[in-house]
Protein backbone atom coordinates (compact mmCIF):
# COMPACT_ATOMS: atom_id res chain seq x y z
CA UNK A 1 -212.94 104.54 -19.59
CA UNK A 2 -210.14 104.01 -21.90
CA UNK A 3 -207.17 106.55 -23.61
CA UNK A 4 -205.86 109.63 -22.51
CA UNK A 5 -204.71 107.74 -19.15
CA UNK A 6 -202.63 110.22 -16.94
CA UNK A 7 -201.11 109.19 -13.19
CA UNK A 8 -200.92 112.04 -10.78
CA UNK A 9 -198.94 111.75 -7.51
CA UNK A 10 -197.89 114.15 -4.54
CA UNK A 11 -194.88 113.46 -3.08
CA UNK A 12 -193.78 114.51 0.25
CA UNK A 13 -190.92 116.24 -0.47
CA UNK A 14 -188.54 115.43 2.58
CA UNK A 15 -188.88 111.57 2.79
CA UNK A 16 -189.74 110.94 -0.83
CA UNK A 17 -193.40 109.44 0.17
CA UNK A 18 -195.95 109.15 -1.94
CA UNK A 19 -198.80 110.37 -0.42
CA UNK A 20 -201.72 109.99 -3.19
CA UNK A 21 -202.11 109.09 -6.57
CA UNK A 22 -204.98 108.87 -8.87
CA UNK A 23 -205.71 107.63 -12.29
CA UNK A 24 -207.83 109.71 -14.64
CA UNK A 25 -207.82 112.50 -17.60
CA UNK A 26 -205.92 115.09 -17.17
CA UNK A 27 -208.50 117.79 -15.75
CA UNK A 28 -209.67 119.70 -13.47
CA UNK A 29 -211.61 117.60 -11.71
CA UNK A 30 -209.04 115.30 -11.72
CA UNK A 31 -206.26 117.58 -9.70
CA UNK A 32 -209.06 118.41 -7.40
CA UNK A 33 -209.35 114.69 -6.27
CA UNK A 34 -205.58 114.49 -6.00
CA UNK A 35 -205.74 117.48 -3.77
CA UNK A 36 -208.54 116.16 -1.72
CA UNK A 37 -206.59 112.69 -1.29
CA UNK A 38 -203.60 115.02 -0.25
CA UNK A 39 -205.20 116.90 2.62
CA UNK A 40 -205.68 115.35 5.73
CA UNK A 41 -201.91 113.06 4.79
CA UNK A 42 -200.25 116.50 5.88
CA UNK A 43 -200.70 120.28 6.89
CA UNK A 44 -198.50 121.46 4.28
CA UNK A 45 -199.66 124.34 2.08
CA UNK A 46 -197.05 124.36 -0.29
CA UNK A 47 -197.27 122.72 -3.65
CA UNK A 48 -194.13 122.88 -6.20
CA UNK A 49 -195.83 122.12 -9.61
CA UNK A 50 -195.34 122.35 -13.30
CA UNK A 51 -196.80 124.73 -15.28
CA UNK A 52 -200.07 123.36 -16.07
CA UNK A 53 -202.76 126.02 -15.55
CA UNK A 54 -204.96 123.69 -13.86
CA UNK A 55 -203.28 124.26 -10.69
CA UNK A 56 -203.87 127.65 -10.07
CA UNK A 57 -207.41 126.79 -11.06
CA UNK A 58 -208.18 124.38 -8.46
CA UNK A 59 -205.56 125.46 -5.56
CA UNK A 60 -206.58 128.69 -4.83
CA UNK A 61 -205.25 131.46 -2.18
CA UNK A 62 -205.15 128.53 0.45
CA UNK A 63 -201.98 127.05 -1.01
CA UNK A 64 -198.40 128.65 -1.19
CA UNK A 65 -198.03 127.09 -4.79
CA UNK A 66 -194.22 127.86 -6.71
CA UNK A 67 -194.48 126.15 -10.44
CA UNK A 68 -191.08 125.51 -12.20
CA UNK A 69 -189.06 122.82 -12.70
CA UNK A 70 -186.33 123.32 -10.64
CA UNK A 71 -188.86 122.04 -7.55
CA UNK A 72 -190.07 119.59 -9.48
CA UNK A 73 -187.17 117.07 -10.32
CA UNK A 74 -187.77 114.27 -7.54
CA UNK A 75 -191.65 114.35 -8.44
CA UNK A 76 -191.29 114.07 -11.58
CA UNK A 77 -188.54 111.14 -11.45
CA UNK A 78 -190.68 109.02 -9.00
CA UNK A 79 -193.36 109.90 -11.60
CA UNK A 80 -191.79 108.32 -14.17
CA UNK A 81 -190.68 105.23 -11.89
CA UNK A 82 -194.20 104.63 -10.75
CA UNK A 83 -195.47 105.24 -14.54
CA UNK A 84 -192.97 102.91 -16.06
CA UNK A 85 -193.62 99.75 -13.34
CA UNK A 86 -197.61 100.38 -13.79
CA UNK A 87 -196.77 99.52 -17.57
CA UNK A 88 -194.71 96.35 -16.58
CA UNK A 89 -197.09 95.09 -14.78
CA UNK A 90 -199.51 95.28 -17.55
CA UNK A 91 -197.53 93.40 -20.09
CA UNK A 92 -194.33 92.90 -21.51
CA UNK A 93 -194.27 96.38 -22.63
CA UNK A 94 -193.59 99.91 -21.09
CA UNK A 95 -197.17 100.76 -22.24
CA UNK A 96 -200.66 101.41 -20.30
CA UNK A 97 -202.98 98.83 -19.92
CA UNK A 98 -206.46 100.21 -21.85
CA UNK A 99 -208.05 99.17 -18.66
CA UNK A 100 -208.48 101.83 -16.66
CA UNK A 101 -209.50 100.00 -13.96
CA UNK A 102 -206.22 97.49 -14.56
CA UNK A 103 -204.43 100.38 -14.56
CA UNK A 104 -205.74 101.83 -11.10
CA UNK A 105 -205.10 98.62 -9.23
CA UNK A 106 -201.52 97.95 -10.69
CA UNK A 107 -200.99 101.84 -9.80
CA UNK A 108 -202.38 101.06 -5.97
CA UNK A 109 -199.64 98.13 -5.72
CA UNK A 110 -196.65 100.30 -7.48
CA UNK A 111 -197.19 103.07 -4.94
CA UNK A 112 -197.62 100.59 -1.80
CA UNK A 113 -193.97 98.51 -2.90
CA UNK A 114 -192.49 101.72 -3.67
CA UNK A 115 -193.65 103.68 -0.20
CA UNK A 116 -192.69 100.37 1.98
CA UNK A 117 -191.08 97.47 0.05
CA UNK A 118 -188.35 99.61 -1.97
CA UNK A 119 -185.15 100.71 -0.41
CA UNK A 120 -183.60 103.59 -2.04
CA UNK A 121 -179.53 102.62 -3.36
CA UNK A 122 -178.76 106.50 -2.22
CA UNK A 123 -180.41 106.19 1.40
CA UNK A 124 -180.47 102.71 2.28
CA UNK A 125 -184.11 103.03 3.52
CA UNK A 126 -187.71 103.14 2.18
CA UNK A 127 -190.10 106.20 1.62
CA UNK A 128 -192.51 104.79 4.75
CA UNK A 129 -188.60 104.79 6.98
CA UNK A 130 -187.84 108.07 6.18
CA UNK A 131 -191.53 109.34 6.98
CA UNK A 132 -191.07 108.11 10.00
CA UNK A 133 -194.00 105.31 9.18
CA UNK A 134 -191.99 102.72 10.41
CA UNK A 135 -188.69 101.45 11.37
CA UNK A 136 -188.13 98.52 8.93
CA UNK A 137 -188.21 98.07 5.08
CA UNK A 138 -191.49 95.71 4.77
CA UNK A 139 -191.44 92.26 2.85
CA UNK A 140 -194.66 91.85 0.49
CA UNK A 141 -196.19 89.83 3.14
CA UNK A 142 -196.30 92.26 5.58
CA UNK A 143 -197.73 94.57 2.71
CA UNK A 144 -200.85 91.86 2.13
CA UNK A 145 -201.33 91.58 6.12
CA UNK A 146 -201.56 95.31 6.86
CA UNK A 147 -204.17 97.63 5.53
CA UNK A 148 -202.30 100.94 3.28
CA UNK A 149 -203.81 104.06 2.41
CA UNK A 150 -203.89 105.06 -0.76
């Protein structure tokens, strides 16, 4: 598939994890397989979102959903992290690949170094530390040697 190449993520909104992401048009369809990559990660109900209509389209009376921006600010900035490093790894541009594909597995490898490689300046720990994952900031070879859901 190639243009109109969107990243979703959900972010856990206490630790800062990232607990799916998924490459694709922005659609319906689409939000539904974030959501479904979502459940089982955590019992939370609660979704702070935007105010794309899709969302109360596909998360229905099950989910305690608040849109507005105000919620949104920390989503949105790791967001834009992961969506700016998936276009360095591409090229030497801050561009998508036209790959979809390139651009799924460079997304899978983002998300993994930013969940257990990258220490946040503000915290002094990772994404995985704060989730309570694990108790050290991992190296890229641990990363290789350890299977990661994403």
């Amino acid at each position: 598939m190639k243009g109109d190449c969107w990243i979703g993520i959900s972010l856990a909104s206490n630790s800062g994890l990232i607990l799916a992401a998924r490459v694709g048009k922005h659609t319906d369809s689409f939000l539904e397989e974030l959501v479904l990559s979502t459940e089982g990660k955590t019992n939370c109900k609660y979704w702070n979102t935007d105010n794309w209509g899709g969302y109360e389209r596909v998360l229905g009376e099950e989910y305690e959903h608040y849109m507005g921006k105000d919620k949104t600010q920390r989503l949105e900035r790791t967001n834009g992290i992961v969506r700016q490093q998936t276009g360095r790894w591409h090229r030497r541009q801050n561009k998508f690949g036209k790959m979809w594909l390139q651009t799924e597995i460079t997304t899978r490898l983002v998300v993994s170094y930013f969940n257990w490689i990258w220490s946040n300046i503000r915290w002094g720990n990772t994404a995985a530390q704060r989730a309570g994952l694990t108790n050290q900031q991992w190296s890229w070879n641990d990363l290789v040697s350890y299977p990661t859901v994403f």
